[in-house]
C-alpha atoms as a PDB file:
ATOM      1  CA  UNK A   1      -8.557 -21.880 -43.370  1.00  0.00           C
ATOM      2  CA  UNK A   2      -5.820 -20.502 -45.046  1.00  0.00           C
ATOM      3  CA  UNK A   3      -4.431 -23.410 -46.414  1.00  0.00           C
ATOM      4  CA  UNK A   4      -7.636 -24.277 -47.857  1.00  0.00           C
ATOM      5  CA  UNK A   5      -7.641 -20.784 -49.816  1.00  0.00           C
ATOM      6  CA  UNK A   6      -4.399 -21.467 -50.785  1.00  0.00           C
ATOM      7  CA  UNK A   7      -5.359 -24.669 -52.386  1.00  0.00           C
ATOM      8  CA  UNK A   8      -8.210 -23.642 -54.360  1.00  0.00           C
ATOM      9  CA  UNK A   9      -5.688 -21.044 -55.724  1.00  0.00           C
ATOM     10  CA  UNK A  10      -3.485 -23.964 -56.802  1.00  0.00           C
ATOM     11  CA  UNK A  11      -5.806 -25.663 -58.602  1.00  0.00           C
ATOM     12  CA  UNK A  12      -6.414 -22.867 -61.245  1.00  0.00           C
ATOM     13  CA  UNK A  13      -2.700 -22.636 -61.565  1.00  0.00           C
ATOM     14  CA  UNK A  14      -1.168 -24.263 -64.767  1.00  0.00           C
ATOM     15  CA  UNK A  15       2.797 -24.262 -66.246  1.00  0.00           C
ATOM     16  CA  UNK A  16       2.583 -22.114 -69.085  1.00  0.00           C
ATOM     17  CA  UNK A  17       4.644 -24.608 -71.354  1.00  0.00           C
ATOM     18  CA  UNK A  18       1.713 -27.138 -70.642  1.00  0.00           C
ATOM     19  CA  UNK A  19      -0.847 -24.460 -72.236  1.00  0.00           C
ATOM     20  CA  UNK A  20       1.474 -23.708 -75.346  1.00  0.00           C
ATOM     21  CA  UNK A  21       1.635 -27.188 -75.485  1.00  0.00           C
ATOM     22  CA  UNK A  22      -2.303 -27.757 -76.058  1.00  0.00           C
ATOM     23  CA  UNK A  23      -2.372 -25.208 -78.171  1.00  0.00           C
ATOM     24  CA  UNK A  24       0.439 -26.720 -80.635  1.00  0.00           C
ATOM     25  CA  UNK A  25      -1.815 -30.035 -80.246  1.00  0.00           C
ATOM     26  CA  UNK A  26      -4.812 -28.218 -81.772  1.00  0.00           C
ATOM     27  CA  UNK A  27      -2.971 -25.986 -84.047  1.00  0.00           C
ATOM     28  CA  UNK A  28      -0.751 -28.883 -85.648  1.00  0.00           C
ATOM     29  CA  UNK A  29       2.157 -26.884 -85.061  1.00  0.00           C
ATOM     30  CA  UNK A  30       4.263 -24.771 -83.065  1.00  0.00           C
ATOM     31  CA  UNK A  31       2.108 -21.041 -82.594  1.00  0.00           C
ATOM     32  CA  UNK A  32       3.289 -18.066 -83.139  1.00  0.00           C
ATOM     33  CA  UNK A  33       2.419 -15.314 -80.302  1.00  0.00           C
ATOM     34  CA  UNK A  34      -0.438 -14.080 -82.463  1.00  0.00           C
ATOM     35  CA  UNK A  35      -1.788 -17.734 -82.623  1.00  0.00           C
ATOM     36  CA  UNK A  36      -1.339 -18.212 -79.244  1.00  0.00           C
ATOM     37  CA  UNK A  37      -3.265 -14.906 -78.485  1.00  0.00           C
ATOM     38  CA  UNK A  38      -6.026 -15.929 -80.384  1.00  0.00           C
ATOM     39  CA  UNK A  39      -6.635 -19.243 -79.016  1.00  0.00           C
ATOM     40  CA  UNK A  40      -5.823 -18.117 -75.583  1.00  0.00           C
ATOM     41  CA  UNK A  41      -8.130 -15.445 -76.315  1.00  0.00           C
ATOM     42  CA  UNK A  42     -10.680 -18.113 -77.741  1.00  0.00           C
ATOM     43  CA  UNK A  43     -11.335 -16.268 -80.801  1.00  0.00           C
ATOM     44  CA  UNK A  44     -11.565 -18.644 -83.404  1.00  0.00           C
ATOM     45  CA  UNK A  45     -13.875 -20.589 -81.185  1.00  0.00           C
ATOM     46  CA  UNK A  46     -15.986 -18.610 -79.489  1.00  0.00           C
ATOM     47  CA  UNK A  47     -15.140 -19.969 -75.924  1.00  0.00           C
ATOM     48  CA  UNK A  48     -14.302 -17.752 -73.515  1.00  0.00           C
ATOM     49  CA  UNK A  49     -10.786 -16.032 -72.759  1.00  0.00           C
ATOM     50  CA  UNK A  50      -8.871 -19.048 -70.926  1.00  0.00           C
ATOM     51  CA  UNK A  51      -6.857 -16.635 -68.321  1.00  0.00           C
ATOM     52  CA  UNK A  52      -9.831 -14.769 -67.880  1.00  0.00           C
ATOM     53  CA  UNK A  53      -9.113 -11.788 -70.056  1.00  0.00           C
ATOM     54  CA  UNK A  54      -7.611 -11.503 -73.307  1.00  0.00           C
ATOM     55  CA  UNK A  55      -3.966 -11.379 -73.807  1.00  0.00           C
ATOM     56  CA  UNK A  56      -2.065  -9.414 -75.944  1.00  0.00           C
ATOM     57  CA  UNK A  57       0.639 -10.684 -79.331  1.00  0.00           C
ATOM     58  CA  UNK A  58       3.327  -8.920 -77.130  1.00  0.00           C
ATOM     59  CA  UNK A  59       2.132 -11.014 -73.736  1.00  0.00           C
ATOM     60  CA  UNK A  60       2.004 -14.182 -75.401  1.00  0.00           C
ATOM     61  CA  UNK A  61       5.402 -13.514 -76.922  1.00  0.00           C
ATOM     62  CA  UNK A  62       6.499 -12.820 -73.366  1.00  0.00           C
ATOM     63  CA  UNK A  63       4.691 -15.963 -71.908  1.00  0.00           C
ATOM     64  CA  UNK A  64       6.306 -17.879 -74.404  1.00  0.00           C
ATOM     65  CA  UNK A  65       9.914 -16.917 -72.522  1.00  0.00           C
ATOM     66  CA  UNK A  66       8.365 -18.810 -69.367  1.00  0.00           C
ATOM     67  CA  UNK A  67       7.690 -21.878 -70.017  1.00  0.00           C
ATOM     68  CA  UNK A  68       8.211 -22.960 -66.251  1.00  0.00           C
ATOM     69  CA  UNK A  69       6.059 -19.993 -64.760  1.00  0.00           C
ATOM     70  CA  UNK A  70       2.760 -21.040 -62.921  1.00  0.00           C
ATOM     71  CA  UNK A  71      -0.113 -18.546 -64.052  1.00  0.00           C
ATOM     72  CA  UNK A  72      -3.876 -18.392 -63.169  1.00  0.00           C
ATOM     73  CA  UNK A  73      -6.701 -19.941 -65.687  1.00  0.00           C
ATOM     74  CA  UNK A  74     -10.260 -19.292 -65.542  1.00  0.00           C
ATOM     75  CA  UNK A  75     -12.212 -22.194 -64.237  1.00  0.00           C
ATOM     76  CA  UNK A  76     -13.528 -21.628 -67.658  1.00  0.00           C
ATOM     77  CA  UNK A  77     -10.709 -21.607 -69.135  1.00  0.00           C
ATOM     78  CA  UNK A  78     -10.067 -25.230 -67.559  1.00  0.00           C
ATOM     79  CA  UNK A  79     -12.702 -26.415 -68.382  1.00  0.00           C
ATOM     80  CA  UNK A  80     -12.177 -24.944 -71.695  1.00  0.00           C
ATOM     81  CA  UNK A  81      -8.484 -27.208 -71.900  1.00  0.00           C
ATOM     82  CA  UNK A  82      -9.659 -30.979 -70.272  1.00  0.00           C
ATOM     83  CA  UNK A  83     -13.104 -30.857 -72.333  1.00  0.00           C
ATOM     84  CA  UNK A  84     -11.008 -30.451 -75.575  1.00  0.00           C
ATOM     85  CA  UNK A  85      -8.466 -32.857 -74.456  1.00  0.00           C
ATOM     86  CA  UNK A  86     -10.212 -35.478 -72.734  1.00  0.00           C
ATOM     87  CA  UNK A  87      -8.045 -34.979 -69.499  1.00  0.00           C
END
């Protein structure tokens, strides 16, 4: 039982590098933390925050530091990610 908890955890768990990745892809460039805040935050497209509440300039600046670290996303915030990127 546990190990089936633990593996619906896993799924919602994405490198953070991958993330600023997509977000370059859409932006056409390298973000800044502000950028990244505001598409993390979903903002500029009215989608829903993709680690399930909104981060801050600071945090993204932060995140950006981490490119390795596994974090949590939203199963909305998945979505959000493969129905934009066809993955």
């Amino acid at each position: 039982m546990t190990q089936a908890a633990n593996s619906r955890r896993d799924d919602s768990k994405m490198m953070l590098g991958f993330i600023v990745r997509r977000c370059a892809t859409e932006l056409g460039h390298p973000p800044t933390p502000d950028e990244f805040a505001t598409w993390a935050n979903g903002k500029k497209s009215n989608q829903l925050c993709l680690f399930g509440k909104e981060i801050s300039s600071s945090i993204a600046k932060v995140m950006f530091s981490q490119p390795g670290r596994m974090v949590s996303v939203s199963p909305e915030g998945l979505a959000r990610i493969w129905k934009t990127h066809g993955g």
